[in-house]
PDB file of N, CA and C in Angstrom:
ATOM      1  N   UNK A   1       0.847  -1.170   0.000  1.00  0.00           N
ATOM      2  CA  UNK A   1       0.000   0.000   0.000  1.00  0.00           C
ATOM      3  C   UNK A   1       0.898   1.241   0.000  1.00  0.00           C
ATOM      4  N   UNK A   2       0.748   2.352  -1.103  1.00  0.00           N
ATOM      5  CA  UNK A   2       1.606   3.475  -1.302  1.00  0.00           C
ATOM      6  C   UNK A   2       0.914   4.211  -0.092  1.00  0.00           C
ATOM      7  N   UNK A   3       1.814   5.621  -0.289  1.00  0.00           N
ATOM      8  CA  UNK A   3       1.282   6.846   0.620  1.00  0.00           C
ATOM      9  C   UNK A   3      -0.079   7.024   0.124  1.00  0.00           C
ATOM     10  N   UNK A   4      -0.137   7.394  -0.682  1.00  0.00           N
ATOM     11  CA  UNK A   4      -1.494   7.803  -1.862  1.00  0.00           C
ATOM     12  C   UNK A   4      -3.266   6.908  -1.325  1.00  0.00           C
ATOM     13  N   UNK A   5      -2.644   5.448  -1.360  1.00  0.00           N
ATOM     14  CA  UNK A   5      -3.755   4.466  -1.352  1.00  0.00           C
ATOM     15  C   UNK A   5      -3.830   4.488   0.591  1.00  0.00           C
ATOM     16  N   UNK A   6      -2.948   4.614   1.411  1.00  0.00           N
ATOM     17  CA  UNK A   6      -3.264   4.611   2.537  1.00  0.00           C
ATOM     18  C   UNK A   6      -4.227   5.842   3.506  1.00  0.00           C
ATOM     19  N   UNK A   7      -3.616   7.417   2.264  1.00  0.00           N
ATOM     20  CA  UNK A   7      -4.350   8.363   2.571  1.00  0.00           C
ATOM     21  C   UNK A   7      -6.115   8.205   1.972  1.00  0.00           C
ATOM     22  N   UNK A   8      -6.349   7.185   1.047  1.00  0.00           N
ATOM     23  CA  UNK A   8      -7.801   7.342   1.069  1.00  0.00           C
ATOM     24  C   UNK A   8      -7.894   6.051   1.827  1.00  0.00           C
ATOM     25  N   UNK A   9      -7.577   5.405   2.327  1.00  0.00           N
ATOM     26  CA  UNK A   9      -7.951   4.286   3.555  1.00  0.00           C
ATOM     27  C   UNK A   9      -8.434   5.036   3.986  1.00  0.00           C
ATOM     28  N   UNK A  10      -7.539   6.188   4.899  1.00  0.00           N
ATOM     29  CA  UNK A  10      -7.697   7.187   6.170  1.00  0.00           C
ATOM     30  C   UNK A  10      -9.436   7.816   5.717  1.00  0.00           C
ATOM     31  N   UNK A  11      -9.456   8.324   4.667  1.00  0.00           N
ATOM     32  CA  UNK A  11     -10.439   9.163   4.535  1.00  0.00           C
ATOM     33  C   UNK A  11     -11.634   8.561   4.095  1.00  0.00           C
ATOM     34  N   UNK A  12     -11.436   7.194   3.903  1.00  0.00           N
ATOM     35  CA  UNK A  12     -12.515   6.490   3.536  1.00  0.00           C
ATOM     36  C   UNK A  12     -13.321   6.103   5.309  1.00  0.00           C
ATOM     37  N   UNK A  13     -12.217   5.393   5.983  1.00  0.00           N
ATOM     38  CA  UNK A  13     -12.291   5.752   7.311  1.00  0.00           C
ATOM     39  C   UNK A  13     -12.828   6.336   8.404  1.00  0.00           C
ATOM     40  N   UNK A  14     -12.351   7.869   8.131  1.00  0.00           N
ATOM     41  CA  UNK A  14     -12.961   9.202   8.680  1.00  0.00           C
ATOM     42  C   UNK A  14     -14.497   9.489   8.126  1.00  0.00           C
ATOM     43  N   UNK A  15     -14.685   9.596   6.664  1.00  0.00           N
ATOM     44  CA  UNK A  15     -15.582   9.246   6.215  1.00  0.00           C
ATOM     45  C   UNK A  15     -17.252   8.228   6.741  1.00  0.00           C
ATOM     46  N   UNK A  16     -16.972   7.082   7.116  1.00  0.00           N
ATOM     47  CA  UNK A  16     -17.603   6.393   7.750  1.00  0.00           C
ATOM     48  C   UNK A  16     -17.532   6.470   9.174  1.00  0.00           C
ATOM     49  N   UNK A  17     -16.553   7.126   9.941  1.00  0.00           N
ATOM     50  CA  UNK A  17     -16.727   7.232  11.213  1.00  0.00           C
ATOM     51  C   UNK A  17     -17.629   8.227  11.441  1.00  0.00           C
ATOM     52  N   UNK A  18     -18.011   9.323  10.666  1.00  0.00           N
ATOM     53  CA  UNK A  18     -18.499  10.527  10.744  1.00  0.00           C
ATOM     54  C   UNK A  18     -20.101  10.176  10.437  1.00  0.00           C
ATOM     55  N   UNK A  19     -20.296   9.519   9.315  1.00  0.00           N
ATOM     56  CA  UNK A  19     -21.306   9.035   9.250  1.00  0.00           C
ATOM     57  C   UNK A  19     -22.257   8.143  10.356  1.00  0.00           C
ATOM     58  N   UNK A  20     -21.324   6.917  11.089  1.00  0.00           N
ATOM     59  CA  UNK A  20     -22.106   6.781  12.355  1.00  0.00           C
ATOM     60  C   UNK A  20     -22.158   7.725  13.335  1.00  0.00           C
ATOM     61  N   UNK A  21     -21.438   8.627  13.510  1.00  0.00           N
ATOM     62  CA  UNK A  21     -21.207   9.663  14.823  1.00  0.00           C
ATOM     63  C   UNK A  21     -22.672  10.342  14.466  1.00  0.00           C
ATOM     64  N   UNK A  22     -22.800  10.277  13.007  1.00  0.00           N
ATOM     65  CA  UNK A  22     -24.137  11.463  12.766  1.00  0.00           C
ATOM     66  C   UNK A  22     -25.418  10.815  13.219  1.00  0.00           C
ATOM     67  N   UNK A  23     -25.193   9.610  13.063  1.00  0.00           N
ATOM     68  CA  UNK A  23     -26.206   8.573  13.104  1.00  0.00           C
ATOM     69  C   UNK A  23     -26.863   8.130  14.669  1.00  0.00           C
ATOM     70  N   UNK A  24     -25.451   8.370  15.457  1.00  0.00           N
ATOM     71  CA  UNK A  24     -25.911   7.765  17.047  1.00  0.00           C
ATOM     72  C   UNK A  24     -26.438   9.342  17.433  1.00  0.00           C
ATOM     73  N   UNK A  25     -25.981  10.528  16.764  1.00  0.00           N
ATOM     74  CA  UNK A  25     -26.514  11.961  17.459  1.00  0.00           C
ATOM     75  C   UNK A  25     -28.422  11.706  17.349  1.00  0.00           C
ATOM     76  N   UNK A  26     -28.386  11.123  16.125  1.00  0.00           N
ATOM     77  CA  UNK A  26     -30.131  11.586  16.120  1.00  0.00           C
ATOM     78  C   UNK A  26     -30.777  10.484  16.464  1.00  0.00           C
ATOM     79  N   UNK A  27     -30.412   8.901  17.225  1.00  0.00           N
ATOM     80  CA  UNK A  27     -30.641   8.408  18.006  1.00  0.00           C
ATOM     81  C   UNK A  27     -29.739   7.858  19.211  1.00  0.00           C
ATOM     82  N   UNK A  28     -30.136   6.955  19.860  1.00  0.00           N
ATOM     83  CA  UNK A  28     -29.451   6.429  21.266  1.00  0.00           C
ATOM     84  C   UNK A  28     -28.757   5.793  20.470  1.00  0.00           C
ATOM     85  N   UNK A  29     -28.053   5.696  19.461  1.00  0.00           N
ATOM     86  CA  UNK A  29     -27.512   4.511  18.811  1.00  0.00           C
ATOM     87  C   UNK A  29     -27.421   2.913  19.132  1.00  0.00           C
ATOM     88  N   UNK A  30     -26.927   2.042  18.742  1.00  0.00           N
ATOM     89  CA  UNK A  30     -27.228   0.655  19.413  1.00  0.00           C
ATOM     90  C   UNK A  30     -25.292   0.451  19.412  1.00  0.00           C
ATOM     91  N   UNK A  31     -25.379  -1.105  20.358  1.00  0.00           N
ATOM     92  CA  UNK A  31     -24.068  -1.520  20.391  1.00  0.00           C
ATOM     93  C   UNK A  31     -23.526  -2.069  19.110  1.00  0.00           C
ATOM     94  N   UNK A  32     -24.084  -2.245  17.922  1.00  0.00           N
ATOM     95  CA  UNK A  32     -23.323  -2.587  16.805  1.00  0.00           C
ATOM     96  C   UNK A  32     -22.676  -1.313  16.288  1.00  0.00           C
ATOM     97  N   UNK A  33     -23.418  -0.125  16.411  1.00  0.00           N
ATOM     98  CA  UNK A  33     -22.644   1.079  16.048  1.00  0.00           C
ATOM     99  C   UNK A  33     -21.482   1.443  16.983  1.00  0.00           C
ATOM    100  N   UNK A  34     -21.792   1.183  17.918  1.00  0.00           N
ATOM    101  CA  UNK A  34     -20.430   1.365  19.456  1.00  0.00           C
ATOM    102  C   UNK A  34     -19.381   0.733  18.747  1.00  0.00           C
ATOM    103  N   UNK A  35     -19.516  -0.677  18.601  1.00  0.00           N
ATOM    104  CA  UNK A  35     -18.827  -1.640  18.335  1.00  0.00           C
ATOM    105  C   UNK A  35     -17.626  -1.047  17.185  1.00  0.00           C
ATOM    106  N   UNK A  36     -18.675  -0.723  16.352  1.00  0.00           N
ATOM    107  CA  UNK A  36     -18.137  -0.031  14.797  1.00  0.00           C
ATOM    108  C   UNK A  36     -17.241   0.748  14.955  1.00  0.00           C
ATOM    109  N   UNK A  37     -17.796   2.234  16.160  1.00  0.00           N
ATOM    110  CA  UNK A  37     -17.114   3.116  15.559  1.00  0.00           C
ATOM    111  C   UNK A  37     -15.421   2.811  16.185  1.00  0.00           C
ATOM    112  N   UNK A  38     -15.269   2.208  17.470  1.00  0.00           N
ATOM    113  CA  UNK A  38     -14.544   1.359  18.462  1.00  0.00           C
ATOM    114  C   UNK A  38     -13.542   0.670  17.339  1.00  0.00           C
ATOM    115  N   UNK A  39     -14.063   0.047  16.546  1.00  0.00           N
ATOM    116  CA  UNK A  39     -12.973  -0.784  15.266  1.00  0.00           C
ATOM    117  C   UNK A  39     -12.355   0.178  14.134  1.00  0.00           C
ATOM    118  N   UNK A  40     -13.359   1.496  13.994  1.00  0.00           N
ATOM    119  CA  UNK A  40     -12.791   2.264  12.970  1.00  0.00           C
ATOM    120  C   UNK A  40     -11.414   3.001  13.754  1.00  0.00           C
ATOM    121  N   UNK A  41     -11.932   3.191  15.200  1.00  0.00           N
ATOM    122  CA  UNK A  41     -10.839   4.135  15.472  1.00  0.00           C
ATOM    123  C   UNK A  41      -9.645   3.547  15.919  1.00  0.00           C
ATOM    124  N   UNK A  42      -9.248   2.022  16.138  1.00  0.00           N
ATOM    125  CA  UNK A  42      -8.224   1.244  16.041  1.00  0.00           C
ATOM    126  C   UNK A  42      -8.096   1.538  14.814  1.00  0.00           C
ATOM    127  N   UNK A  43      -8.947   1.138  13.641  1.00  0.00           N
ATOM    128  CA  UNK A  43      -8.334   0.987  12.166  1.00  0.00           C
ATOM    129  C   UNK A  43      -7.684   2.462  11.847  1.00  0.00           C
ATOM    130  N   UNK A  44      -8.081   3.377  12.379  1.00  0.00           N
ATOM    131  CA  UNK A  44      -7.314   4.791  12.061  1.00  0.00           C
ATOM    132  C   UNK A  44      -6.248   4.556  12.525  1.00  0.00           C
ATOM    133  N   UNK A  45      -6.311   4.712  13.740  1.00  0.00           N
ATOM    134  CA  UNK A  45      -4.968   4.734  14.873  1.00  0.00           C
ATOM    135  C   UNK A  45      -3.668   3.997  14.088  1.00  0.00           C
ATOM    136  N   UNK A  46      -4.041   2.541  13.770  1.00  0.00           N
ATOM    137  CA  UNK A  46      -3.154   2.096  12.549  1.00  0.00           C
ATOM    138  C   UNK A  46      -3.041   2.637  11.640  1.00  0.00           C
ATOM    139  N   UNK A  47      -3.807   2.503  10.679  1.00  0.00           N
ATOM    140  CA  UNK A  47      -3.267   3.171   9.762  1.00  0.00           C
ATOM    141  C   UNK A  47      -2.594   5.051   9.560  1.00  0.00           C
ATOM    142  N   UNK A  48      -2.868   5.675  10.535  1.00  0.00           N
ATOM    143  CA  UNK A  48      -1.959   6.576  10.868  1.00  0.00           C
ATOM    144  C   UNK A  48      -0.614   6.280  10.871  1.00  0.00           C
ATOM    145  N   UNK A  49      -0.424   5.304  12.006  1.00  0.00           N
ATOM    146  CA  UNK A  49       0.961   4.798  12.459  1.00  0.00           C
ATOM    147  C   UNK A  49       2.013   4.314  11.128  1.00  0.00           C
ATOM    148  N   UNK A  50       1.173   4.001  10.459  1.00  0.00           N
ATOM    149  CA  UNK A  50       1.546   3.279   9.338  1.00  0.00           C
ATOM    150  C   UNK A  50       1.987   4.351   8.298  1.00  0.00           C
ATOM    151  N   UNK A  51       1.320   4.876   8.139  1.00  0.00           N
ATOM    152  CA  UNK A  51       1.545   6.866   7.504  1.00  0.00           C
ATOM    153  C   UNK A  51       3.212   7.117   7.629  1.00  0.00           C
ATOM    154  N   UNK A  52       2.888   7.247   9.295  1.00  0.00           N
ATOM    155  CA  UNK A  52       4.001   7.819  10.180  1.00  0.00           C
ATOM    156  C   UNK A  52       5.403   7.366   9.661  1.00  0.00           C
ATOM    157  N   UNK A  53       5.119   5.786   9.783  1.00  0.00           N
ATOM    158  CA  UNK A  53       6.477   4.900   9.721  1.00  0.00           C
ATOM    159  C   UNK A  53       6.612   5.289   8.229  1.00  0.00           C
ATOM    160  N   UNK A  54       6.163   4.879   6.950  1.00  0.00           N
ATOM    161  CA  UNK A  54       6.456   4.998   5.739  1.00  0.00           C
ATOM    162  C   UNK A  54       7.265   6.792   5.601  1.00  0.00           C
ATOM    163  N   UNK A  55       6.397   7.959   6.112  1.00  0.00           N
ATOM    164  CA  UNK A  55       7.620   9.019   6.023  1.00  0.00           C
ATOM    165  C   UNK A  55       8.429   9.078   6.593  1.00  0.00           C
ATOM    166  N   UNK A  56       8.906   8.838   8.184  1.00  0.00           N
ATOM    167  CA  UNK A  56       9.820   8.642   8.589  1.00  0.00           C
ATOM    168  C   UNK A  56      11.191   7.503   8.030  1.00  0.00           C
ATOM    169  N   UNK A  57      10.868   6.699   7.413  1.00  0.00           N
ATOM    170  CA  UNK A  57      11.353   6.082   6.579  1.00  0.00           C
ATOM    171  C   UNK A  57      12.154   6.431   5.616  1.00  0.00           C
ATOM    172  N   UNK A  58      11.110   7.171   4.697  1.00  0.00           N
ATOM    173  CA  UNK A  58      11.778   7.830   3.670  1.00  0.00           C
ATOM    174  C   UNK A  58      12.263   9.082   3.956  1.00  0.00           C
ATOM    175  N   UNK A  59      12.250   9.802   4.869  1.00  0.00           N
ATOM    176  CA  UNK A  59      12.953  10.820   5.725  1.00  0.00           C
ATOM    177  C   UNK A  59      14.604  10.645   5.576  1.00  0.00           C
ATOM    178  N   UNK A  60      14.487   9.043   6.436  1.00  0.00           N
ATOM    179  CA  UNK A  60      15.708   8.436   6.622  1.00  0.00           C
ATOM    180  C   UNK A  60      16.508   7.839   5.446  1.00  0.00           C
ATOM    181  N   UNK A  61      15.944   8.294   4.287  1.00  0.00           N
ATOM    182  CA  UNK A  61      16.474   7.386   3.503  1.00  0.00           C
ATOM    183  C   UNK A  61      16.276   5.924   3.092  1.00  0.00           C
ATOM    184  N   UNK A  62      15.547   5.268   3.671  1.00  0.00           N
ATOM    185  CA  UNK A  62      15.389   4.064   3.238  1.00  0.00           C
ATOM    186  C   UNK A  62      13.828   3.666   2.895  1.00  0.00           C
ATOM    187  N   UNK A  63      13.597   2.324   2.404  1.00  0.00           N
ATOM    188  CA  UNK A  63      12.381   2.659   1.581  1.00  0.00           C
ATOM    189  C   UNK A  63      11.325   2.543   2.381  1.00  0.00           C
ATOM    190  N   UNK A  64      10.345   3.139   2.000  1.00  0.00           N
ATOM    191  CA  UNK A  64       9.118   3.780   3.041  1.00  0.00           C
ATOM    192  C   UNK A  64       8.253   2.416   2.598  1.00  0.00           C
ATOM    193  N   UNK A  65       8.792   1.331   1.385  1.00  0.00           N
ATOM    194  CA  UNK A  65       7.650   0.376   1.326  1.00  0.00           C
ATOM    195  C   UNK A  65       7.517  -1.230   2.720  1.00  0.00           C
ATOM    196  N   UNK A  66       9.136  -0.807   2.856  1.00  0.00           N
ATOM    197  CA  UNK A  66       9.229  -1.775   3.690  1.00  0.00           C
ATOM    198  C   UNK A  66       9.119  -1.808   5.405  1.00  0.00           C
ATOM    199  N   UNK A  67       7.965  -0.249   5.779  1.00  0.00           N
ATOM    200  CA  UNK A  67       6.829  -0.357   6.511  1.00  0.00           C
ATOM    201  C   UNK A  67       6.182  -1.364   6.727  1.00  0.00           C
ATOM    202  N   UNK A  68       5.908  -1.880   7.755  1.00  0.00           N
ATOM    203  CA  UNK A  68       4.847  -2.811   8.173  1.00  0.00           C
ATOM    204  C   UNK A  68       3.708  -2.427   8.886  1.00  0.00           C
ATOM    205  N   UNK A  69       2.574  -2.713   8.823  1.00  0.00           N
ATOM    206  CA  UNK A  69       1.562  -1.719   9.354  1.00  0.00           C
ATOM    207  C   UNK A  69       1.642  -3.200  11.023  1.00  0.00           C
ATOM    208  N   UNK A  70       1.979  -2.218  12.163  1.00  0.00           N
ATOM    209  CA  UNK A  70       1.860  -2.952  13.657  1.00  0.00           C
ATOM    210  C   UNK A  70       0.633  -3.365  14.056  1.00  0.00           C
ATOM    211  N   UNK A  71       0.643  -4.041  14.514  1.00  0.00           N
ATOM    212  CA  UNK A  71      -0.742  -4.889  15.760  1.00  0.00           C
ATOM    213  C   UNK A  71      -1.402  -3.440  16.187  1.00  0.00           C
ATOM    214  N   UNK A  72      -2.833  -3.632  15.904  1.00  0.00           N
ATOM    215  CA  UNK A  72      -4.109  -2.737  16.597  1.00  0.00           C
ATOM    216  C   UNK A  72      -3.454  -2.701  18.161  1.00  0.00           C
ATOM    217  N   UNK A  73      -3.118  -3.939  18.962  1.00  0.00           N
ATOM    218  CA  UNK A  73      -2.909  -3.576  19.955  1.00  0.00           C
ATOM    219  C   UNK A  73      -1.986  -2.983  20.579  1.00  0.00           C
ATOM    220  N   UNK A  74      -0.722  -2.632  19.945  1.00  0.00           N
ATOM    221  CA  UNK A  74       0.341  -2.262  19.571  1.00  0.00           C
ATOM    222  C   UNK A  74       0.249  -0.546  19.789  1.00  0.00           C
ATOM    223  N   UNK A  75      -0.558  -0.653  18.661  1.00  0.00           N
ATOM    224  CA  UNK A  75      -1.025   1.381  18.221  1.00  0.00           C
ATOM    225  C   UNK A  75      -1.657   1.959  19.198  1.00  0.00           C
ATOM    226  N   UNK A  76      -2.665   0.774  19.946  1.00  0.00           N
ATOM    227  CA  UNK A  76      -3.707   1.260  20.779  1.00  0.00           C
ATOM    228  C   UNK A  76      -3.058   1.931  22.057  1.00  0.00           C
ATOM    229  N   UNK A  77      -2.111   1.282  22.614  1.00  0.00           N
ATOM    230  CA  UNK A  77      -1.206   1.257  23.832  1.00  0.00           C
ATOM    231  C   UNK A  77      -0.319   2.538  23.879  1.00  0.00           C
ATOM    232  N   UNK A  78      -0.019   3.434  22.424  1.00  0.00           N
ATOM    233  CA  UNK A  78       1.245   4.413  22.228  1.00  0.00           C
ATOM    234  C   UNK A  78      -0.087   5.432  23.503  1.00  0.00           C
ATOM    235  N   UNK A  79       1.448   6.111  23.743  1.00  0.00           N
ATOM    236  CA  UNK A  79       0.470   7.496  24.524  1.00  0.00           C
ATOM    237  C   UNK A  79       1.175   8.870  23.716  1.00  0.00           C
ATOM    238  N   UNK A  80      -0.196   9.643  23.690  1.00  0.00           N
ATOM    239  CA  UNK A  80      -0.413  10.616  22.847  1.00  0.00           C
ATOM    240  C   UNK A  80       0.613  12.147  23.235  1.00  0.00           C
TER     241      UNK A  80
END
């Protein structure tokens, strides 16, 4: 996955997170939407990280493809 294809992950992402956020405002929402938005924002959190590592990478000179995107639980744990 290039820079390019990971930035519309992200926004495909954001995209649908926004859409349930709109969705639980104009009701109590249910736990499958909890659930959801709970998995999108691991799936961001990664794929951010993943962002991160590929420029820092190529920052450094070396190739930004041989990024590995880390364990959800991994990303979840960094402090901000």
């Amino acid at each position: 996955m290039d820079e390019q294809d990971l930035l519309e992950r992200i926004q495909s992402l954001v995209e649908e997170e926004h859409r349930l956020r709109d969705a639980a405002g104009s009701d109590d929402g249910d736990g499958d939407s909890t659930a959801r938005l709970a998995h999108l924002e691991a799936q961001l959190d990664q794929c951010w990280d993943l962002l991160r590592q590929r420029r820092a990478k190529r920052d450094a000179g070396e190739n930004p493809d041989s990024a590995e995107p880390r364990p959800i639980s991994e990303v979840e744990g960094y402090r901000q």
